[in-house]
PDB file of N, CA and C in Angstrom:
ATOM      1  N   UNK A   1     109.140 129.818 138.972  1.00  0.00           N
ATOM      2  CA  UNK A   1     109.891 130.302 137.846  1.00  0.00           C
ATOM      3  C   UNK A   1     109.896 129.268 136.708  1.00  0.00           C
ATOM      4  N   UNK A   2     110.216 128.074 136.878  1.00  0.00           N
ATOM      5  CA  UNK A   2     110.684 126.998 135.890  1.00  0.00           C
ATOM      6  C   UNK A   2     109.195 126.885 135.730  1.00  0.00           C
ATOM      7  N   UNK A   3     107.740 126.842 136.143  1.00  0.00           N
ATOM      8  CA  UNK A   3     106.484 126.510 135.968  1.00  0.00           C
ATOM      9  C   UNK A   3     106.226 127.749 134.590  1.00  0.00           C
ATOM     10  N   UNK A   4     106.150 128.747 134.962  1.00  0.00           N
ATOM     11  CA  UNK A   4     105.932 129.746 134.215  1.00  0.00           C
ATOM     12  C   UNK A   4     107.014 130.005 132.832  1.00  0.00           C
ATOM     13  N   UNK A   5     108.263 129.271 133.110  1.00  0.00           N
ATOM     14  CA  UNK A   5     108.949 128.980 131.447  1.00  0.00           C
ATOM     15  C   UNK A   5     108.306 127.667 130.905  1.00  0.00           C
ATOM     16  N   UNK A   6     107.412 126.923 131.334  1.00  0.00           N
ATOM     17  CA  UNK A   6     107.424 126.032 130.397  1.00  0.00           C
ATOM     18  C   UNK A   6     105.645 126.279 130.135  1.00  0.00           C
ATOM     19  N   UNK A   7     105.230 127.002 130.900  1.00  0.00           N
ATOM     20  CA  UNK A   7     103.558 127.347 130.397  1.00  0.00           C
ATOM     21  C   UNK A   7     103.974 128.417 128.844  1.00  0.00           C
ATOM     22  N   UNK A   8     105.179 128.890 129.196  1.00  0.00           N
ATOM     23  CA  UNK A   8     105.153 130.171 128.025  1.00  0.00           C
ATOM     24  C   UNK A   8     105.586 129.117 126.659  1.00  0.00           C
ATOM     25  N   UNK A   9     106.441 128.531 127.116  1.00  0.00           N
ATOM     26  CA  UNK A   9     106.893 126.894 125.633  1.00  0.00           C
ATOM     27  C   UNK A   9     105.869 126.071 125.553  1.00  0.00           C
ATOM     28  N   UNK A  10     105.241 125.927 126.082  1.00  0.00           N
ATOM     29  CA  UNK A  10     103.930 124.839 125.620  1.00  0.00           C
ATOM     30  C   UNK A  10     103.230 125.341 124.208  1.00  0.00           C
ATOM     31  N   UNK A  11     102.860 126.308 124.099  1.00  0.00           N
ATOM     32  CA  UNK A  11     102.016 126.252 122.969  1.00  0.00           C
ATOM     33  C   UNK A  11     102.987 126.702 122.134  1.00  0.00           C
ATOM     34  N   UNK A  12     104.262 127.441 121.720  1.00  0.00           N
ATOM     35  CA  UNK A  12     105.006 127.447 120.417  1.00  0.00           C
ATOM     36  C   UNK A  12     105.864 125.838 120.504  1.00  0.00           C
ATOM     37  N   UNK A  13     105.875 125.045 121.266  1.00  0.00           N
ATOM     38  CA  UNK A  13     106.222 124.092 120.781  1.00  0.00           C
ATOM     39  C   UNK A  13     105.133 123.123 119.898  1.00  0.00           C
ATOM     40  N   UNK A  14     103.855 123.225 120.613  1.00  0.00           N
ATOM     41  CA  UNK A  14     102.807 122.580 120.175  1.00  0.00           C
ATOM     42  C   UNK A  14     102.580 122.845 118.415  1.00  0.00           C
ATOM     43  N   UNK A  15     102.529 124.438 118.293  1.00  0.00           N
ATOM     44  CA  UNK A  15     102.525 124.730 116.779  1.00  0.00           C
ATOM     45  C   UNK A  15     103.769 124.137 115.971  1.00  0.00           C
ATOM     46  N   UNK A  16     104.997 124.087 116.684  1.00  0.00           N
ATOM     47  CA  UNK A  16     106.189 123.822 115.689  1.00  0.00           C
ATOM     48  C   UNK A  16     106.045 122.053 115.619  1.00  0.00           C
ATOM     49  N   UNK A  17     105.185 121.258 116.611  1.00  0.00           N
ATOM     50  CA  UNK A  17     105.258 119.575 116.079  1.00  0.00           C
ATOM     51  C   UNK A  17     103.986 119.968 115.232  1.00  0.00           C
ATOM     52  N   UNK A  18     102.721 120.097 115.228  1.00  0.00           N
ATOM     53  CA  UNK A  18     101.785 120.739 114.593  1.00  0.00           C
ATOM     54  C   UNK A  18     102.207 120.978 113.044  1.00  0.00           C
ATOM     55  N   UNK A  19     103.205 121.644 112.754  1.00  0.00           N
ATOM     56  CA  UNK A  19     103.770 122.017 110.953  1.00  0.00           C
ATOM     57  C   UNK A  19     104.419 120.938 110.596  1.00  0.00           C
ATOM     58  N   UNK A  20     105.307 120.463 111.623  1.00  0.00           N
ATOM     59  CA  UNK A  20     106.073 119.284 111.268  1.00  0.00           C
ATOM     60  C   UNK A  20     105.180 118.431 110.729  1.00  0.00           C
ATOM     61  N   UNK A  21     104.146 117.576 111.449  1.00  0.00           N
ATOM     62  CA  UNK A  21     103.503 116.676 111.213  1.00  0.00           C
ATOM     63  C   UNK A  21     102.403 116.763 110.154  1.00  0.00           C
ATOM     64  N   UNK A  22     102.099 118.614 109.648  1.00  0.00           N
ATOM     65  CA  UNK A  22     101.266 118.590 108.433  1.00  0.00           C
ATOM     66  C   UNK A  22     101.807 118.156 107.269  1.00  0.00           C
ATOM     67  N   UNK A  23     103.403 118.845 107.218  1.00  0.00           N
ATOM     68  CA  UNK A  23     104.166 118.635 106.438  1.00  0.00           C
ATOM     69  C   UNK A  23     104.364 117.663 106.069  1.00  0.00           C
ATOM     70  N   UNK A  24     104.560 116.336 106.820  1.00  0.00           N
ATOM     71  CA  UNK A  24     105.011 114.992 106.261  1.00  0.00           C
ATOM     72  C   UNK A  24     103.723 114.067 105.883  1.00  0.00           C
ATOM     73  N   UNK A  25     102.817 114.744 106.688  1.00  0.00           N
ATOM     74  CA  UNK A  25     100.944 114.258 106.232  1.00  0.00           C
ATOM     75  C   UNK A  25     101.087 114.857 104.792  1.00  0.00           C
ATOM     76  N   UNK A  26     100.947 115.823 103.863  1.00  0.00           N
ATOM     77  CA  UNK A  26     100.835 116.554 103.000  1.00  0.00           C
ATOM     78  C   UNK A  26     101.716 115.823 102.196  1.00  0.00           C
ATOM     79  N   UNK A  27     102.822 115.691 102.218  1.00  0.00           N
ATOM     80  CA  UNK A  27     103.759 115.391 101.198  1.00  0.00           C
ATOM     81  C   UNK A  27     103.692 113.561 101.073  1.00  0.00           C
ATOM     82  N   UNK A  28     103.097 112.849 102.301  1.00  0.00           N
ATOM     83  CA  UNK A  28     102.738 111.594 101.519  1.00  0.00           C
ATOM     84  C   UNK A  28     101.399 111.187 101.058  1.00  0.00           C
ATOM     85  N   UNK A  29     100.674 112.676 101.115  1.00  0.00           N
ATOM     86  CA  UNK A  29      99.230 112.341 100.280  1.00  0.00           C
ATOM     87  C   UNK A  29      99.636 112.053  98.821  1.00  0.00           C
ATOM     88  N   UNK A  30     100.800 113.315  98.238  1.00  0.00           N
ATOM     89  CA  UNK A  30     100.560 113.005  97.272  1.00  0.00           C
ATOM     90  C   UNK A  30     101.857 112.695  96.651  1.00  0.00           C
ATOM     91  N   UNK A  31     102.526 111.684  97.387  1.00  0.00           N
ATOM     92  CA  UNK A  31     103.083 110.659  96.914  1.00  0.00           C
ATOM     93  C   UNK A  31     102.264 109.492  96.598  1.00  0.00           C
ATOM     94  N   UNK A  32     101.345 109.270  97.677  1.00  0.00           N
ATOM     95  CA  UNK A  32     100.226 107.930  97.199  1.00  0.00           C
ATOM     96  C   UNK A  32     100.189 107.696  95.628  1.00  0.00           C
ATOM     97  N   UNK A  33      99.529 109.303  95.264  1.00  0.00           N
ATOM     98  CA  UNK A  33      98.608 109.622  94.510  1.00  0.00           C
ATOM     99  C   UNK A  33      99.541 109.260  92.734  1.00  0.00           C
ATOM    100  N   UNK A  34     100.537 109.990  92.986  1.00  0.00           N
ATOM    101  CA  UNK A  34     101.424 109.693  92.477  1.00  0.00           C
ATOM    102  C   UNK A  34     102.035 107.753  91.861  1.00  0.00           C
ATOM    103  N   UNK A  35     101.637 107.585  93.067  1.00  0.00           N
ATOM    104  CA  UNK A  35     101.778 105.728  92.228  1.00  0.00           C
ATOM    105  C   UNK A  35     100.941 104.826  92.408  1.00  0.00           C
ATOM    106  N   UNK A  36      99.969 105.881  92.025  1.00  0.00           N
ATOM    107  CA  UNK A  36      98.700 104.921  91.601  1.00  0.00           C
ATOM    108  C   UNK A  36      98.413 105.301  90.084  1.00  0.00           C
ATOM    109  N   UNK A  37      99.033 106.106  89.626  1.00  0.00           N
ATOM    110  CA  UNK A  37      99.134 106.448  88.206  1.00  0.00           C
ATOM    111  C   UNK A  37      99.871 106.205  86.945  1.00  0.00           C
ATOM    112  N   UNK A  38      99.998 104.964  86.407  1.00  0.00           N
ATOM    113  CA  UNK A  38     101.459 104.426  85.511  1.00  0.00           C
ATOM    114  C   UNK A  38     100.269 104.615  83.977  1.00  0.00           C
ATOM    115  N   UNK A  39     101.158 104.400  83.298  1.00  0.00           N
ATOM    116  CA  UNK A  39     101.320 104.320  81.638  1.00  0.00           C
ATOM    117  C   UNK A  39     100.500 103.321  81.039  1.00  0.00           C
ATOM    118  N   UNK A  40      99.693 103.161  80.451  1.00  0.00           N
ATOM    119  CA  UNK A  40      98.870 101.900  80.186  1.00  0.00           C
ATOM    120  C   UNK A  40      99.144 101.970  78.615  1.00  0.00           C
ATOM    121  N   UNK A  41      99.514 100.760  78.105  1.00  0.00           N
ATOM    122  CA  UNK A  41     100.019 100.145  76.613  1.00  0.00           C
ATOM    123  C   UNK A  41      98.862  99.319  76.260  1.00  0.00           C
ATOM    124  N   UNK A  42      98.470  99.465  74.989  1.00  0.00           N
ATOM    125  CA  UNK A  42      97.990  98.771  74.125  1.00  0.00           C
ATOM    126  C   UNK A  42      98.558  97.722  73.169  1.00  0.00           C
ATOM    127  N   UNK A  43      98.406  96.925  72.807  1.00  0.00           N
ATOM    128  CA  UNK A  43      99.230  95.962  71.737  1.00  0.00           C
ATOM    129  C   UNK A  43      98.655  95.855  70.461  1.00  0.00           C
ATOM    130  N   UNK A  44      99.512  96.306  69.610  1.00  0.00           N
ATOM    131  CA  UNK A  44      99.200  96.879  68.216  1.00  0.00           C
ATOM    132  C   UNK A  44      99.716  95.647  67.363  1.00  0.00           C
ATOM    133  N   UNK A  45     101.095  95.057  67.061  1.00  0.00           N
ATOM    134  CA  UNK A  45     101.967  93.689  66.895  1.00  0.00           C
ATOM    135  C   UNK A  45     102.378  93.014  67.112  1.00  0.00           C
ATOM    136  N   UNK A  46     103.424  92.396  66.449  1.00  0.00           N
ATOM    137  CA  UNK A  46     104.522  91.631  67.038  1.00  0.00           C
ATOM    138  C   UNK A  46     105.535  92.890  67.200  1.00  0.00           C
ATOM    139  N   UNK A  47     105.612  93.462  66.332  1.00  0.00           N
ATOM    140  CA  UNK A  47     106.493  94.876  65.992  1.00  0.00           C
ATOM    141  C   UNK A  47     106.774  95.909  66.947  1.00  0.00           C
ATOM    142  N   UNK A  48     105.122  96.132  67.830  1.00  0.00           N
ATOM    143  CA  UNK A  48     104.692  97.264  68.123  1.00  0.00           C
ATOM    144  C   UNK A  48     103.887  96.601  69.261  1.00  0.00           C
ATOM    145  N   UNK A  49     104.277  95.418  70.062  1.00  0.00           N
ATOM    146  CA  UNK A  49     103.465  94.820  71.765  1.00  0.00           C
ATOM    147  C   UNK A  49     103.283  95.718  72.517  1.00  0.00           C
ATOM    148  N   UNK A  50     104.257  97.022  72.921  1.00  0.00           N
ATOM    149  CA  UNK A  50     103.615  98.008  73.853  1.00  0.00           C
ATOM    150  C   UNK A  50     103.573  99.253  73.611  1.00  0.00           C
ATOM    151  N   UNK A  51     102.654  99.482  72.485  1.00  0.00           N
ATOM    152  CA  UNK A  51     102.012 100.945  72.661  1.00  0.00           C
ATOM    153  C   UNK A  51     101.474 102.695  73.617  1.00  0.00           C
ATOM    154  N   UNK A  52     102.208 103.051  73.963  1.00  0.00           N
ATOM    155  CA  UNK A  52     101.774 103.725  74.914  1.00  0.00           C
ATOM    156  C   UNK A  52     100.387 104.284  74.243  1.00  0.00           C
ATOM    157  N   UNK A  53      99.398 104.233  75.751  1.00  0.00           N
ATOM    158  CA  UNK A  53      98.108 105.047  75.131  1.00  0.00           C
ATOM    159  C   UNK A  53      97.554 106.050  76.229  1.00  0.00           C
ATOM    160  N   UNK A  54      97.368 105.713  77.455  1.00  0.00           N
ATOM    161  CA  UNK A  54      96.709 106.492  78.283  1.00  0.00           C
ATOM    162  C   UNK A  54      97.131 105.588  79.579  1.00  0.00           C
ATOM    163  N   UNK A  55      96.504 107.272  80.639  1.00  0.00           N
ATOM    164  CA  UNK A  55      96.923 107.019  81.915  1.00  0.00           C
ATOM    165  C   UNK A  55      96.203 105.865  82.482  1.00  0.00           C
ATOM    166  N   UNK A  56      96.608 105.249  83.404  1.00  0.00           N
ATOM    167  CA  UNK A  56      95.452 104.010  84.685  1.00  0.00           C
ATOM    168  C   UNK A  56      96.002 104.155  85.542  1.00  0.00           C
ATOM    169  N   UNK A  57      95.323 103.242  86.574  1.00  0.00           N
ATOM    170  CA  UNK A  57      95.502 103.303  87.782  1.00  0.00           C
ATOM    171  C   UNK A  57      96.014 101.944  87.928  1.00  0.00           C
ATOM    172  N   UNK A  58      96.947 101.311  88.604  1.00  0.00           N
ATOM    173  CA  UNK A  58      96.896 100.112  89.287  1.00  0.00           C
ATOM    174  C   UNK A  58      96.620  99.283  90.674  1.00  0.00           C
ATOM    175  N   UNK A  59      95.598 100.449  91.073  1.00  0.00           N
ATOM    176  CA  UNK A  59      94.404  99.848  92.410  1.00  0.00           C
ATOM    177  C   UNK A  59      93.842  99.192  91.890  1.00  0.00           C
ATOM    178  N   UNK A  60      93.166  98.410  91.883  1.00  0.00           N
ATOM    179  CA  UNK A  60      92.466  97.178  91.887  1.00  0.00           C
ATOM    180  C   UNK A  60      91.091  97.665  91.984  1.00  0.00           C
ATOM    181  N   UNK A  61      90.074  97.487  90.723  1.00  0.00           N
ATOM    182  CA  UNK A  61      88.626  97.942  91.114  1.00  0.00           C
ATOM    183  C   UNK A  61      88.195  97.071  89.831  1.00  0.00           C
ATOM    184  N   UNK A  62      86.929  97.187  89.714  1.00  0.00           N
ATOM    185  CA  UNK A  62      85.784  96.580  89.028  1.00  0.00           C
ATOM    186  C   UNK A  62      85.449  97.114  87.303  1.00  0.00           C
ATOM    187  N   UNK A  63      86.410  97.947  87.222  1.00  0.00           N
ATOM    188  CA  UNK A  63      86.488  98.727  86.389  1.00  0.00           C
ATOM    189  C   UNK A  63      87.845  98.659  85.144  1.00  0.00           C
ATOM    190  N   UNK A  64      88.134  97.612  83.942  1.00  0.00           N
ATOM    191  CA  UNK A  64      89.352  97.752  83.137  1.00  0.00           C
ATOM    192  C   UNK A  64      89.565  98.605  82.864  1.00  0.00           C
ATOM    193  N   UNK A  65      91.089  99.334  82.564  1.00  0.00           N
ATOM    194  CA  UNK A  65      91.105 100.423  81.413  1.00  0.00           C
ATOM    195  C   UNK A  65      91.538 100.072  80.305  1.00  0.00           C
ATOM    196  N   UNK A  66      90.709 100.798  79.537  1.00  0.00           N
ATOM    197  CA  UNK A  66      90.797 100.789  77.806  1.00  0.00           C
ATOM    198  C   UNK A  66      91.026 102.107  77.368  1.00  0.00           C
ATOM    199  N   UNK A  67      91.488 101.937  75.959  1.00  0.00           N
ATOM    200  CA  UNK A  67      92.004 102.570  75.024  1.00  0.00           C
ATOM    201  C   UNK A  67      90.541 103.259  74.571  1.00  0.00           C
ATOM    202  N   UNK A  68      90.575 104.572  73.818  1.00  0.00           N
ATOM    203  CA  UNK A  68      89.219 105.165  73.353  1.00  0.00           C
ATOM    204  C   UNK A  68      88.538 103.912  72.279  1.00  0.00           C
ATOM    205  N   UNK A  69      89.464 103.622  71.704  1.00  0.00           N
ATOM    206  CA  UNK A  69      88.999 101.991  70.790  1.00  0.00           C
ATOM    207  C   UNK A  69      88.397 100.871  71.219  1.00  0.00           C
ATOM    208  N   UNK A  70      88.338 100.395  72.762  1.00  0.00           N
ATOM    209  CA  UNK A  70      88.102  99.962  73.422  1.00  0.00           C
ATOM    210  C   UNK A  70      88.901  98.832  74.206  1.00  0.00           C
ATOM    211  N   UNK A  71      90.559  98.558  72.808  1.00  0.00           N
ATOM    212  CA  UNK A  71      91.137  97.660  73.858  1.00  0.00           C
ATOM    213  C   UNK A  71      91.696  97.781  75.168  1.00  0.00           C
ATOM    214  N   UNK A  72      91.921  96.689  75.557  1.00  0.00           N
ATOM    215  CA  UNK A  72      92.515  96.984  77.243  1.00  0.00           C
ATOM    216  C   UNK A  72      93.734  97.194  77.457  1.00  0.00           C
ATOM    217  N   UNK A  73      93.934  97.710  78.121  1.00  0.00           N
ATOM    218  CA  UNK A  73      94.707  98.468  77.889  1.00  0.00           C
ATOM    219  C   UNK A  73      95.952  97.633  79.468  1.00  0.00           C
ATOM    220  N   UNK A  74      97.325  97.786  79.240  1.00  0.00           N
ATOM    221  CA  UNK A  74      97.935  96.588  80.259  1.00  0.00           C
ATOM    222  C   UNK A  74      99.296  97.470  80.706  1.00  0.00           C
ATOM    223  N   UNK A  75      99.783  97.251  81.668  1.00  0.00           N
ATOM    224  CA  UNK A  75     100.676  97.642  82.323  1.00  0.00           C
ATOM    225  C   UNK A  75     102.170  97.072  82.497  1.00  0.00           C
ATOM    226  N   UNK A  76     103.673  98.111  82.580  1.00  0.00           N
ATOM    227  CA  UNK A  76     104.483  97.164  82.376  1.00  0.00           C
ATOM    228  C   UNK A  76     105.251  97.077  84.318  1.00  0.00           C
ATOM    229  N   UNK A  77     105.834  95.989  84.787  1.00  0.00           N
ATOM    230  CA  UNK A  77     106.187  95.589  85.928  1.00  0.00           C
ATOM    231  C   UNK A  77     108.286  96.177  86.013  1.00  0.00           C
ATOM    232  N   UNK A  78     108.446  96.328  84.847  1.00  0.00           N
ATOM    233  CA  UNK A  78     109.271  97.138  84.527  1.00  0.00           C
ATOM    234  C   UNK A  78     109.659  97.996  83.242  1.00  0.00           C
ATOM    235  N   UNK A  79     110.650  98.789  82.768  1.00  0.00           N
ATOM    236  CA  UNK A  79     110.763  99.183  81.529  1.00  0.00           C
ATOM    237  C   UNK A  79     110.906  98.357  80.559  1.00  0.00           C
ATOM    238  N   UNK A  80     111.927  97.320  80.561  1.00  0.00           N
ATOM    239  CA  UNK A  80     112.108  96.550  79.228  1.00  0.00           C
ATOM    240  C   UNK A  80     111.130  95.742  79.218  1.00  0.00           C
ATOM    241  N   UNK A  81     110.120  94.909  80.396  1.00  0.00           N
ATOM    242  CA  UNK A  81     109.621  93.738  80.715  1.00  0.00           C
ATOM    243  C   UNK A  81     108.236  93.703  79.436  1.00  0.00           C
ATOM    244  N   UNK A  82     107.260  92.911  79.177  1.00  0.00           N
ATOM    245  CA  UNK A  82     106.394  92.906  78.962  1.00  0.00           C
ATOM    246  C   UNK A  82     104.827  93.643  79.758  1.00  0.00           C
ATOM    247  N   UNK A  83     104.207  93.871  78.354  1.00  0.00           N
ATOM    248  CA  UNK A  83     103.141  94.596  78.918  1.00  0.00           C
ATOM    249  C   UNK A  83     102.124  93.412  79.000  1.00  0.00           C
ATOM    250  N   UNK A  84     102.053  92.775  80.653  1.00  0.00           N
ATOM    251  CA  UNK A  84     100.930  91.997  80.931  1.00  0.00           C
ATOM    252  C   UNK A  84     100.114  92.392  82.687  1.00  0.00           C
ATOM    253  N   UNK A  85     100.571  93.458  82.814  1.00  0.00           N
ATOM    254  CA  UNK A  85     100.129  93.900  84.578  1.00  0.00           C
ATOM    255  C   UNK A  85      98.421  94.557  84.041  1.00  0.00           C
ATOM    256  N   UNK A  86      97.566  93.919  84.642  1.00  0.00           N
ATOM    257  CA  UNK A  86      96.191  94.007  84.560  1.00  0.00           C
ATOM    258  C   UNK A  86      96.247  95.732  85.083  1.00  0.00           C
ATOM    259  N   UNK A  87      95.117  96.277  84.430  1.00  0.00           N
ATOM    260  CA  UNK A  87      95.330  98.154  84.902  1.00  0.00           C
ATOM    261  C   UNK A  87      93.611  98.476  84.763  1.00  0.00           C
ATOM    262  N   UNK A  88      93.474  99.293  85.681  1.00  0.00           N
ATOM    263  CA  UNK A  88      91.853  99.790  85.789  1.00  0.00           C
ATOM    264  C   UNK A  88      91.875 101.198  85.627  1.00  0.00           C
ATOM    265  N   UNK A  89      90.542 101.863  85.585  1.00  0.00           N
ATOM    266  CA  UNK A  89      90.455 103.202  85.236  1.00  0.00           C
ATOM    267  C   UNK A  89      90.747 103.809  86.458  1.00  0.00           C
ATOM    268  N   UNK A  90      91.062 105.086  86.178  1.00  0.00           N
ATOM    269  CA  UNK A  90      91.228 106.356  87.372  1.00  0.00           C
ATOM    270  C   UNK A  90      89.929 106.656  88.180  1.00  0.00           C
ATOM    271  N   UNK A  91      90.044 106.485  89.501  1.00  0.00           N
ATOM    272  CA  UNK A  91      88.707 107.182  89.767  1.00  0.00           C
ATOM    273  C   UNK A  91      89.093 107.954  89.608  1.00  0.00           C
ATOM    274  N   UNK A  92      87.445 108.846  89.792  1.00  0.00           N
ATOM    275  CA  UNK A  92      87.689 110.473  90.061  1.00  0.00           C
ATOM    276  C   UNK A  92      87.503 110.872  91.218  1.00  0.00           C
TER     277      UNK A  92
END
């Protein structure tokens, strides 16, 4: 009796850890993805040091990001702080 209740729970338990575990796989893919993507500033003055211009990445690759103008474009480590955090392009 007790053999044959737990052959019949084996596989709807299997599916219900199965969703669980897509679920929390899924939702920290694209959290990753999510902060690898910050704000990249340009420096225009004294007036005007952090410009917002375009998106980067702050993974680490071989690749700076720049502004369509070509400057480089820099990252801030907080809101008020200075824009000096080195920033690279997005892969695709």
């Amino acid at each position: 009796m007790k053999a044959i209740f737990l052959k019949r729970m084996i596989m709807p338990l299997a599916v219900i850890v199965l969703g669980i575990v897509g679920a929390f796989t899924t939702t920290a893919m694209s959290s990753d993805k999510a902060l690898t993507n910050v704000q990249g500033y340009r420096f225009i003055s004294q007036a005007d040091p952090c410009h917002a211009d375009a998106q980067c990445s702050n993974v680490s690759s071989a690749n700076i990001c720049t502004s369509s103008g070509g400057s480089q474009l820099k990252g801030k480590a907080a809101p008020n702080a200075p824009c000096d955090v080195p920033l690279y392009k997005i892969p695709n």
